[in-house]
PDB file of N, CA and C in Angstrom:
ATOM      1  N   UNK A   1      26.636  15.365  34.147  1.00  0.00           N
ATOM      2  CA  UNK A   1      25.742  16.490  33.963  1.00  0.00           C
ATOM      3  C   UNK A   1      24.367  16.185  34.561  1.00  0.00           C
ATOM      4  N   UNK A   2      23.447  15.047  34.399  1.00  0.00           N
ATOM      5  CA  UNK A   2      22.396  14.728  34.913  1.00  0.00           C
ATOM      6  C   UNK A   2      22.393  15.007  36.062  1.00  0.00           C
ATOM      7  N   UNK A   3      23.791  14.327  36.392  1.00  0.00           N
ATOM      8  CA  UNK A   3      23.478  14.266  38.380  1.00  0.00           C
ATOM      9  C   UNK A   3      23.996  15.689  39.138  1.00  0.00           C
ATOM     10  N   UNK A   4      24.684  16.362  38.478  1.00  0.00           N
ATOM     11  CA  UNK A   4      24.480  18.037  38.554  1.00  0.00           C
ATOM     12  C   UNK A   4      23.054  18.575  38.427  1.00  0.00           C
ATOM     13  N   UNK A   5      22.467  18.408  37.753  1.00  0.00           N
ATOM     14  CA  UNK A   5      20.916  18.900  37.419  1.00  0.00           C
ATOM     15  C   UNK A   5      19.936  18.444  38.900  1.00  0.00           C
ATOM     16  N   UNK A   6      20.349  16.872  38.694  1.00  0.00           N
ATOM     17  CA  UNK A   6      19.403  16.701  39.827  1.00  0.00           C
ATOM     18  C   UNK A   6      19.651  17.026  41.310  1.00  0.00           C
ATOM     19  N   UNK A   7      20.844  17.044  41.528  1.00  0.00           N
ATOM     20  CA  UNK A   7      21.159  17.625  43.009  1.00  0.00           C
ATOM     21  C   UNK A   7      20.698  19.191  42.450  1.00  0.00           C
ATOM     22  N   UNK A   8      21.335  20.147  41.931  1.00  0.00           N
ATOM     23  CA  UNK A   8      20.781  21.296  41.923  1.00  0.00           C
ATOM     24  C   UNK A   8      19.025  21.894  41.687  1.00  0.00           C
ATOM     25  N   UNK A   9      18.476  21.112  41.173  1.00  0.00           N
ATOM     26  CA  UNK A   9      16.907  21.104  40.720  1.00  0.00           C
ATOM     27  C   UNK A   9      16.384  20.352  40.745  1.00  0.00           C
ATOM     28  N   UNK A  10      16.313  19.267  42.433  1.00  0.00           N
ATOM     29  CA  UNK A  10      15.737  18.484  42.776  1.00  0.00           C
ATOM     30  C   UNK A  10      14.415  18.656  42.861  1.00  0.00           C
ATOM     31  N   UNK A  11      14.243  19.586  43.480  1.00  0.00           N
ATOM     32  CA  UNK A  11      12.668  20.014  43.745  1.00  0.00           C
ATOM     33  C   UNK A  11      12.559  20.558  42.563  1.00  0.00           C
ATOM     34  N   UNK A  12      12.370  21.201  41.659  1.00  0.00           N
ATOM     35  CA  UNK A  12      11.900  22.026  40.488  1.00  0.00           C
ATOM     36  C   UNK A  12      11.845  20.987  39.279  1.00  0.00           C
ATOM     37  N   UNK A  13      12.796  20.061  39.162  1.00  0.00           N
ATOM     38  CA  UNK A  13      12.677  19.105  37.762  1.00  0.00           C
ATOM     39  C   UNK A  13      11.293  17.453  38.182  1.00  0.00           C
ATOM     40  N   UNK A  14      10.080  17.673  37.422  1.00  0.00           N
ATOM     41  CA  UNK A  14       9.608  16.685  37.599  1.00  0.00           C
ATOM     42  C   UNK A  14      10.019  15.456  37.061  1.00  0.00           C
ATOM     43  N   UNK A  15      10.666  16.061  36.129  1.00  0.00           N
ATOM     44  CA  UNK A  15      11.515  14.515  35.501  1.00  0.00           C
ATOM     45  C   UNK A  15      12.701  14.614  34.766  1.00  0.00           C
ATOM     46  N   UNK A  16      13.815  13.415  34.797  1.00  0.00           N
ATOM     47  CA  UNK A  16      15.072  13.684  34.126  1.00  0.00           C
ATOM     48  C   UNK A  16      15.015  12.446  33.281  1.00  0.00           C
ATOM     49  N   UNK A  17      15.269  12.232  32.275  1.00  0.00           N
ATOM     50  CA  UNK A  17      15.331  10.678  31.324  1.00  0.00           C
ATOM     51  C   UNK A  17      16.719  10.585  30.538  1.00  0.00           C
ATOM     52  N   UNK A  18      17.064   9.627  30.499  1.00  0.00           N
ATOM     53  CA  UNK A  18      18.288   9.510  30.010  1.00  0.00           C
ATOM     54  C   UNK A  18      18.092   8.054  28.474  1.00  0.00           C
ATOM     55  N   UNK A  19      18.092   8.724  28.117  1.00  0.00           N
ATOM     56  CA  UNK A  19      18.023   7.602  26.468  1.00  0.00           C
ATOM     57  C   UNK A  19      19.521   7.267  25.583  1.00  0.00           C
ATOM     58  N   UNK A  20      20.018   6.280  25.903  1.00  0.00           N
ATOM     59  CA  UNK A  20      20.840   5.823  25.063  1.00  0.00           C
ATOM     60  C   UNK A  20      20.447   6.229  23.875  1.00  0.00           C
ATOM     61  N   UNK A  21      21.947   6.291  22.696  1.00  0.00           N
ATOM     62  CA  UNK A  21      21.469   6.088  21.297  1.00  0.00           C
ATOM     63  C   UNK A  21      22.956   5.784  20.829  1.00  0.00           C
ATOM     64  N   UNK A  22      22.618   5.588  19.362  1.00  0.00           N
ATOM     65  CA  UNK A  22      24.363   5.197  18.785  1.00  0.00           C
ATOM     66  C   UNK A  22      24.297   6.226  17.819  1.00  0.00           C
ATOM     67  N   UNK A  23      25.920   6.252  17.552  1.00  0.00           N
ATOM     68  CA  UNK A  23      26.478   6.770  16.751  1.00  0.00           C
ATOM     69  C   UNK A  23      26.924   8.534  17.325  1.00  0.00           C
ATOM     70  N   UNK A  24      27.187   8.721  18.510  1.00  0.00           N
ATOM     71  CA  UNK A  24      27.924   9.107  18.620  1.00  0.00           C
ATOM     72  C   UNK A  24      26.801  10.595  19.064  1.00  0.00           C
ATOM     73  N   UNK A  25      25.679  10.703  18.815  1.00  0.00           N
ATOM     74  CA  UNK A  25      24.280  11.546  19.466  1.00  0.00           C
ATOM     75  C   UNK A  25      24.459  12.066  20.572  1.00  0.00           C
ATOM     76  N   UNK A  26      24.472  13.045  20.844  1.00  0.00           N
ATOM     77  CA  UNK A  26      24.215  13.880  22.516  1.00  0.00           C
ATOM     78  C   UNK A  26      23.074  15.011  22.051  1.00  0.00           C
ATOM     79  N   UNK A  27      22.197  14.356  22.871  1.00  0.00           N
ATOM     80  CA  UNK A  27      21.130  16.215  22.685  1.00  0.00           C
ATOM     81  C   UNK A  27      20.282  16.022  23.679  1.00  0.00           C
ATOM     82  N   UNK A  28      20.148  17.273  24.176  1.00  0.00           N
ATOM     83  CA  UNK A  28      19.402  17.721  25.234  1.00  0.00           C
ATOM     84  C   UNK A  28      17.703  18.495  25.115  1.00  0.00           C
ATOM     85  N   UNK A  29      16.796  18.114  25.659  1.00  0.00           N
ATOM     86  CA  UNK A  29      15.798  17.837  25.234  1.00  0.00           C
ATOM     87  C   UNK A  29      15.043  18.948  26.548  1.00  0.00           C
ATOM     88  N   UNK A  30      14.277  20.057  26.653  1.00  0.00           N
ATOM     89  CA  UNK A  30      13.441  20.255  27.678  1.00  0.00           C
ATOM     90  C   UNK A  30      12.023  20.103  27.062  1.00  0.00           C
ATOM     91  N   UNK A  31      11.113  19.750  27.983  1.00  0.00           N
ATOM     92  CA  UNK A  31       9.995  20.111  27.723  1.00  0.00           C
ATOM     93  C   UNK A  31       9.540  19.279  25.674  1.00  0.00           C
ATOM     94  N   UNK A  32      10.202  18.755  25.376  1.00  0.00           N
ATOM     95  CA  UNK A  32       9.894  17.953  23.777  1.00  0.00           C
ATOM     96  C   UNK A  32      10.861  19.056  22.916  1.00  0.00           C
ATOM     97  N   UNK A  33      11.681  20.358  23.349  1.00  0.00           N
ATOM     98  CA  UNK A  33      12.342  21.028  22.108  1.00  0.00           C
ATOM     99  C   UNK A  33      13.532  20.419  22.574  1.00  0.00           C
ATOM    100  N   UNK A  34      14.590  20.514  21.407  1.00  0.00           N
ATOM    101  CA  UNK A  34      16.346  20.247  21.492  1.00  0.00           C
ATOM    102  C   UNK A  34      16.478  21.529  22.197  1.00  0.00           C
ATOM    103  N   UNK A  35      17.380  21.577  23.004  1.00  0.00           N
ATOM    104  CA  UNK A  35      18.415  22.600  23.398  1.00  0.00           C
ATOM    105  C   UNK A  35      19.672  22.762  23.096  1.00  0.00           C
ATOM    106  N   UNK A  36      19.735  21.462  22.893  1.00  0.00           N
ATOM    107  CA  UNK A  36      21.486  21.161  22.176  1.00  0.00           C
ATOM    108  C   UNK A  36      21.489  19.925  21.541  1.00  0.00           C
ATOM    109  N   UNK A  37      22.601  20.317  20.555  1.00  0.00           N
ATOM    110  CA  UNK A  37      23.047  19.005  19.490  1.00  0.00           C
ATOM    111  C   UNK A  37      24.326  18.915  19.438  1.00  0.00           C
ATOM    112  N   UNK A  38      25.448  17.949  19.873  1.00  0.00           N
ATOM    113  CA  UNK A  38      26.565  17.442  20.328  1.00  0.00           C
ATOM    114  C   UNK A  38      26.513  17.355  18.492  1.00  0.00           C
ATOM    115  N   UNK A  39      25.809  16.945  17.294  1.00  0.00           N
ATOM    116  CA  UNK A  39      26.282  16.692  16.197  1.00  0.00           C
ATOM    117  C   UNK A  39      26.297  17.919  15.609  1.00  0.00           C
ATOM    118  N   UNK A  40      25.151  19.241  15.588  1.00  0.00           N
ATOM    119  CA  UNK A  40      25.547  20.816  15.334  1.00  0.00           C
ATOM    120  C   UNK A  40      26.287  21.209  15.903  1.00  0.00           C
ATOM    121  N   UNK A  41      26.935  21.048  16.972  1.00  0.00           N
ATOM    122  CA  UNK A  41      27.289  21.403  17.883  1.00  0.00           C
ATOM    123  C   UNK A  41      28.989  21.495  17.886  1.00  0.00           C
ATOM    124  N   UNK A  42      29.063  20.037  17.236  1.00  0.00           N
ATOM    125  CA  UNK A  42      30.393  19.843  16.980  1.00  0.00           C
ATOM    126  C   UNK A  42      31.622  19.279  18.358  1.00  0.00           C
ATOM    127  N   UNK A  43      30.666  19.307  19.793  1.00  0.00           N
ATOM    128  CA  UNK A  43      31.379  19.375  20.890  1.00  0.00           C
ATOM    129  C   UNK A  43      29.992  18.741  21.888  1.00  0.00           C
ATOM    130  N   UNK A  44      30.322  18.493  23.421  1.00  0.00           N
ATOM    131  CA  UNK A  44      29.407  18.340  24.240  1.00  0.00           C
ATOM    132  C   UNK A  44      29.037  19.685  24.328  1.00  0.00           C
ATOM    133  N   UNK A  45      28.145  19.201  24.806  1.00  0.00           N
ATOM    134  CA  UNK A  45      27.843  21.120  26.217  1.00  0.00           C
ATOM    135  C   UNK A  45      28.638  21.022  27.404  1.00  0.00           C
ATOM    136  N   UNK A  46      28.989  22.437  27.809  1.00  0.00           N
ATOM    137  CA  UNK A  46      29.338  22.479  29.161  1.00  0.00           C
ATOM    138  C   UNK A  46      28.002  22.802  30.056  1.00  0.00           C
ATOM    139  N   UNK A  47      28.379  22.424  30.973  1.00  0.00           N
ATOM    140  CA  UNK A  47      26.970  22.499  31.809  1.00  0.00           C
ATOM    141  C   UNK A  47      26.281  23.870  32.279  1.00  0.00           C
ATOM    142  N   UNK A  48      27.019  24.583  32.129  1.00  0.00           N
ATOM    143  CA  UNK A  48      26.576  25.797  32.452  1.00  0.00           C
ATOM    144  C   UNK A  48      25.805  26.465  31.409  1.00  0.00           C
ATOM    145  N   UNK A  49      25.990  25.799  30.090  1.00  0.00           N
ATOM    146  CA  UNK A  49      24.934  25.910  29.345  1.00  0.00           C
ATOM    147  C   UNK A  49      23.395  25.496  28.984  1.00  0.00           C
ATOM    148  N   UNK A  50      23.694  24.340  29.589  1.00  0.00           N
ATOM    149  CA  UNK A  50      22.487  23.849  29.695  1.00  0.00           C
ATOM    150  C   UNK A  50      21.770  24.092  31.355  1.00  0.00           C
ATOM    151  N   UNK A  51      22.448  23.994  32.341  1.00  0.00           N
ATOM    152  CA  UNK A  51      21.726  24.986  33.408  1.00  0.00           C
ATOM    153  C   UNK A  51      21.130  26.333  32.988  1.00  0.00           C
ATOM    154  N   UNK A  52      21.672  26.896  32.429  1.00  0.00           N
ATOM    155  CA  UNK A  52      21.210  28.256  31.863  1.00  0.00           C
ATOM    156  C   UNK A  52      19.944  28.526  31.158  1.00  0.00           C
ATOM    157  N   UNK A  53      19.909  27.234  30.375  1.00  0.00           N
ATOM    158  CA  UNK A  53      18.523  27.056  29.900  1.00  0.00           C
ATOM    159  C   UNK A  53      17.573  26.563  30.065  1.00  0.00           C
ATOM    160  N   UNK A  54      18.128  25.184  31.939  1.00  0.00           N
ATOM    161  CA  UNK A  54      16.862  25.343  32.485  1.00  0.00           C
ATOM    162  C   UNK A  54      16.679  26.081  33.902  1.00  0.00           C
ATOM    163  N   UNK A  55      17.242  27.107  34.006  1.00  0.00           N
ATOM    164  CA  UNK A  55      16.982  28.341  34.712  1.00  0.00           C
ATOM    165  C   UNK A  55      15.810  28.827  33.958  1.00  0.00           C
ATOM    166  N   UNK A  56      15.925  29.268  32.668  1.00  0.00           N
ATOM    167  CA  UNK A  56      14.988  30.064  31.680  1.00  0.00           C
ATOM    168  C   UNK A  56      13.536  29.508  31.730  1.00  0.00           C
ATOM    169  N   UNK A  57      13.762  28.147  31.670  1.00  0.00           N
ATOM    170  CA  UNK A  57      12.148  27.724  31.339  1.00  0.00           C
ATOM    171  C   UNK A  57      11.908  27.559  32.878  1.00  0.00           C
ATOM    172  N   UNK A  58      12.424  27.510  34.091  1.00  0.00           N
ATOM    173  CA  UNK A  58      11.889  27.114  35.314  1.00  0.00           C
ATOM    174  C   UNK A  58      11.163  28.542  36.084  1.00  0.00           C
ATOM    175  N   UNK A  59      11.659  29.728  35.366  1.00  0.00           N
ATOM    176  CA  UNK A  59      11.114  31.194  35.305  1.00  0.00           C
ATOM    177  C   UNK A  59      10.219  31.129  34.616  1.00  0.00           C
ATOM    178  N   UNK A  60       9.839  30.557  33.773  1.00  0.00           N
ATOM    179  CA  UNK A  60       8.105  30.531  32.855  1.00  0.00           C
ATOM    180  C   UNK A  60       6.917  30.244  33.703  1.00  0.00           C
TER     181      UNK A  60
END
């Protein structure tokens, strides 16, 4: 998924970070809010969800 993001929103993303964690954590972070929680979530994201939402904020 990262490296989807960054080929597609090379120029537009000033930064991508990738943080390990344990226990099993996935969440996606723009700008300091969650966008997604792999533990609410119950599942990963598909990517088209999270493209979707940084389509939204790259229109702000």
């Amino acid at each position: 998924m990262t490296e989807q993001l960054i080929t597609e929103y090379k120029q537009a993303l000033e930064e991508v970070t990738l943080v390990p964690a344990a226990g099993g954590r996935f969440e996606v972070y723009i700008d300091g809010e969650m966008v997604f929680s792999k533990k609410e979530a119950g599942r990963f994201p598909k990517y088209e969800e999270i493209r979707s939402v940084v389509q939204q904020r790259l229109k702000r």
